[in-house]
Protein backbone atom coordinates (compact mmCIF):
# COMPACT_ATOMS: atom_id res chain seq x y z
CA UNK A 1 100.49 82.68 91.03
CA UNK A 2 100.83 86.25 92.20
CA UNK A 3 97.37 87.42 94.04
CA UNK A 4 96.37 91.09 94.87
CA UNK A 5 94.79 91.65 97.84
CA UNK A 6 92.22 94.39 99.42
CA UNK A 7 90.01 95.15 102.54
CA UNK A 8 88.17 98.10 103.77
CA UNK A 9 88.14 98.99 107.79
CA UNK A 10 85.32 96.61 107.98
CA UNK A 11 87.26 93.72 106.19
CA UNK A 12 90.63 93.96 107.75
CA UNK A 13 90.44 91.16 110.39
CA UNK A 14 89.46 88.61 108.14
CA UNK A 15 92.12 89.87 105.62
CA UNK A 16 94.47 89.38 108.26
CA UNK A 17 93.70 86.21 109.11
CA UNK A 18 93.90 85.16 105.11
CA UNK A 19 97.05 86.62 104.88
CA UNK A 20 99.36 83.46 106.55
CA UNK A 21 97.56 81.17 104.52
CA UNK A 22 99.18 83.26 101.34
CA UNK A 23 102.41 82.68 103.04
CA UNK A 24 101.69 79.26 103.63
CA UNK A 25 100.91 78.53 100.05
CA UNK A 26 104.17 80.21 98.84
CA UNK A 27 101.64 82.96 97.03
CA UNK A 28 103.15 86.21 96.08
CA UNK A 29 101.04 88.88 97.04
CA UNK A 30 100.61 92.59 97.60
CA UNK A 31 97.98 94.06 100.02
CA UNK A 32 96.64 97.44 99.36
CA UNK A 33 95.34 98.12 102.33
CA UNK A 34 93.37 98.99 104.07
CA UNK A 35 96.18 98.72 107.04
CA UNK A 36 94.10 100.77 110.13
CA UNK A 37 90.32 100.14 111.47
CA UNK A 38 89.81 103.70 110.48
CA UNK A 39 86.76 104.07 108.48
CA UNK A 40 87.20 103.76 104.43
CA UNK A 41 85.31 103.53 101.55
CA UNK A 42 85.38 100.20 100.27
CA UNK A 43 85.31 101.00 96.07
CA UNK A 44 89.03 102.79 96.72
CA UNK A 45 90.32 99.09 97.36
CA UNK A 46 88.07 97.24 94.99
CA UNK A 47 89.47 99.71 92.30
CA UNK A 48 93.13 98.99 92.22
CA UNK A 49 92.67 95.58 92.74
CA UNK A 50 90.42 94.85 89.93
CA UNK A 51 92.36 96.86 87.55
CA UNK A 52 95.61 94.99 88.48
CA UNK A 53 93.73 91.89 87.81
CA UNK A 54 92.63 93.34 84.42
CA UNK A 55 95.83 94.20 83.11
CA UNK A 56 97.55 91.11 84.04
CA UNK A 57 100.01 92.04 86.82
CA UNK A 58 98.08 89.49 89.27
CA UNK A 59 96.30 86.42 88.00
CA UNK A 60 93.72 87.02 91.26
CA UNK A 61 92.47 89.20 93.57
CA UNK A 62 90.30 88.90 96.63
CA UNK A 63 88.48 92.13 98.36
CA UNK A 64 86.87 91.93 101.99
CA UNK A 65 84.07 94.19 102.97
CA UNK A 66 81.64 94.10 105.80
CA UNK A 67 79.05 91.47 103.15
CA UNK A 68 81.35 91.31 100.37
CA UNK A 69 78.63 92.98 98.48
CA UNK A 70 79.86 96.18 97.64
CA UNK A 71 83.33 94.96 97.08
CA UNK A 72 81.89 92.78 94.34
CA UNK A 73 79.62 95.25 92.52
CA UNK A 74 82.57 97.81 92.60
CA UNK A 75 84.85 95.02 91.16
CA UNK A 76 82.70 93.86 88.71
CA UNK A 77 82.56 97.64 86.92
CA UNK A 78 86.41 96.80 86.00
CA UNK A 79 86.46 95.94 82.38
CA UNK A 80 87.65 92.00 82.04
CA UNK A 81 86.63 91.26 85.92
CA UNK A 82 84.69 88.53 86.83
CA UNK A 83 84.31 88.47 90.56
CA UNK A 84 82.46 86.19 92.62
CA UNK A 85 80.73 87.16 96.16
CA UNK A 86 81.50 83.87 98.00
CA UNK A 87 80.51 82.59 101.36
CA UNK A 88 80.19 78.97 101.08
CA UNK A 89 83.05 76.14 100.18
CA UNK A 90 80.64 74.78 96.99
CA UNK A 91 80.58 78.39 95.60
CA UNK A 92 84.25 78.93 95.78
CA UNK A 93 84.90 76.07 93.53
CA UNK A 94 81.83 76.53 91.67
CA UNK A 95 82.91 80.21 90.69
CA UNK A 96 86.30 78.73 89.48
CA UNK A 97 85.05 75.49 87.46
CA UNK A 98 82.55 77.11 85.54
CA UNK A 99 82.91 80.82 85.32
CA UNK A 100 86.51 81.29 85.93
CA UNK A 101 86.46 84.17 88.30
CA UNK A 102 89.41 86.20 88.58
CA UNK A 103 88.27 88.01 91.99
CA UNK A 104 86.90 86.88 95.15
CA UNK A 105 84.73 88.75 97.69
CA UNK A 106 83.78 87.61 100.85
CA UNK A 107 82.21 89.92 103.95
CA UNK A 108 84.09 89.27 107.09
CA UNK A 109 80.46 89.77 109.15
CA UNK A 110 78.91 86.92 107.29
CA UNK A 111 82.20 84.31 107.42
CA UNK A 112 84.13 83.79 110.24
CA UNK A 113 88.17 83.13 109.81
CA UNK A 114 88.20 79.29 109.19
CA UNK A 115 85.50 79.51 106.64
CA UNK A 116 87.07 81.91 104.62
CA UNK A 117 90.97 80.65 105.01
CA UNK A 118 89.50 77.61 103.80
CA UNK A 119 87.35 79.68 100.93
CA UNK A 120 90.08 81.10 99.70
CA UNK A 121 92.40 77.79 99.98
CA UNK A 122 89.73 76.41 97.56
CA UNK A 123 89.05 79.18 95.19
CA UNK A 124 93.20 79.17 94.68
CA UNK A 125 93.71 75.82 94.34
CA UNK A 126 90.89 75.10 91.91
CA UNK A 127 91.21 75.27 87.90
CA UNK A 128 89.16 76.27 85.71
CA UNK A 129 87.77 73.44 83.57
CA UNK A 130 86.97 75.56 80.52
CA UNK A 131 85.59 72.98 77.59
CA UNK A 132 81.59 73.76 77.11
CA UNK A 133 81.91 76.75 79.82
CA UNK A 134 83.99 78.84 78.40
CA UNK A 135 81.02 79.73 75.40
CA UNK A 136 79.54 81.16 78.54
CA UNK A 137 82.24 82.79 79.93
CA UNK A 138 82.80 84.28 76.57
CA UNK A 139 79.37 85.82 76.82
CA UNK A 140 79.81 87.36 79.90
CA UNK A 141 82.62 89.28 78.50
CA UNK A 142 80.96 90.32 75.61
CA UNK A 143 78.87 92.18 78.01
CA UNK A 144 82.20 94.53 78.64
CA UNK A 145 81.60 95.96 75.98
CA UNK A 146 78.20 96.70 75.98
């Protein structure tokens, strides 16, 4: 599995903190940043994420903001992205059972470190179970093009 990974200034602890349990995992991965606590506007990192998630180059992508929230409404204007704002365990796998999300957002000032290492562990490691979801995952897309 090769992830794609992105923070703004107000996500970049908790990215950090994610980024071992990549390693761990044997995940390839590429982090676009942000790299500095500098102040940065979060749709410039939800943006190449999403679209490298789009075309294929990464099967998933996760984006930390200060809620999560405006990493996931930025994401979610990507044609062919389905991403999840998650801040529970139940949700992560949840989000990949039924609706096969392809991106993750979490906000680093609503989870703390273990929450969301273990967030992320499960949103990885779960399939997608397809079968009488996918009719609805199907009409989500549909709304792409709408």
């Amino acid at each position: 599995m090769k992830v794609i990974i992105g923070s703004d200034h107000a996500g970049l602890r908790l990215k950090k903190e994610i980024l071992p349990l990549l390693d761990e995992k044997g995940i390839e991965y590429e982090d676009v940043g942000a790299h500095e606590m500098d102040s940065v506007d979060y749709p410039d990192f939800a943006k190449p994420v999403s679209e490298a998630v789009a075309s294929g180059d990464y099967e998933r992508g996760i984006l930390i903001c200060g809620t999560g929230i405006g990493m996931s409404i930025a994401a979610n204007k990507v044609k062919g992205i389905r991403c999840a704002l998650v801040h529970d365990l139940f949700s992560a796998e949840m989000t990949r059972l039924h609706n096969d999300s392809n991106v993750l957002a979490m906000g680093e000032r609503v989870v703390g470190p273990g929450l969301a290492t273990s967030i992320v562990e499960k949103w990885l490691d779960t399939p997608y179970e397809g079968g009488r979801h996918q009719r609805r995952v199907d009409k989500m897309m549909e709304l792409d093009q709408t």
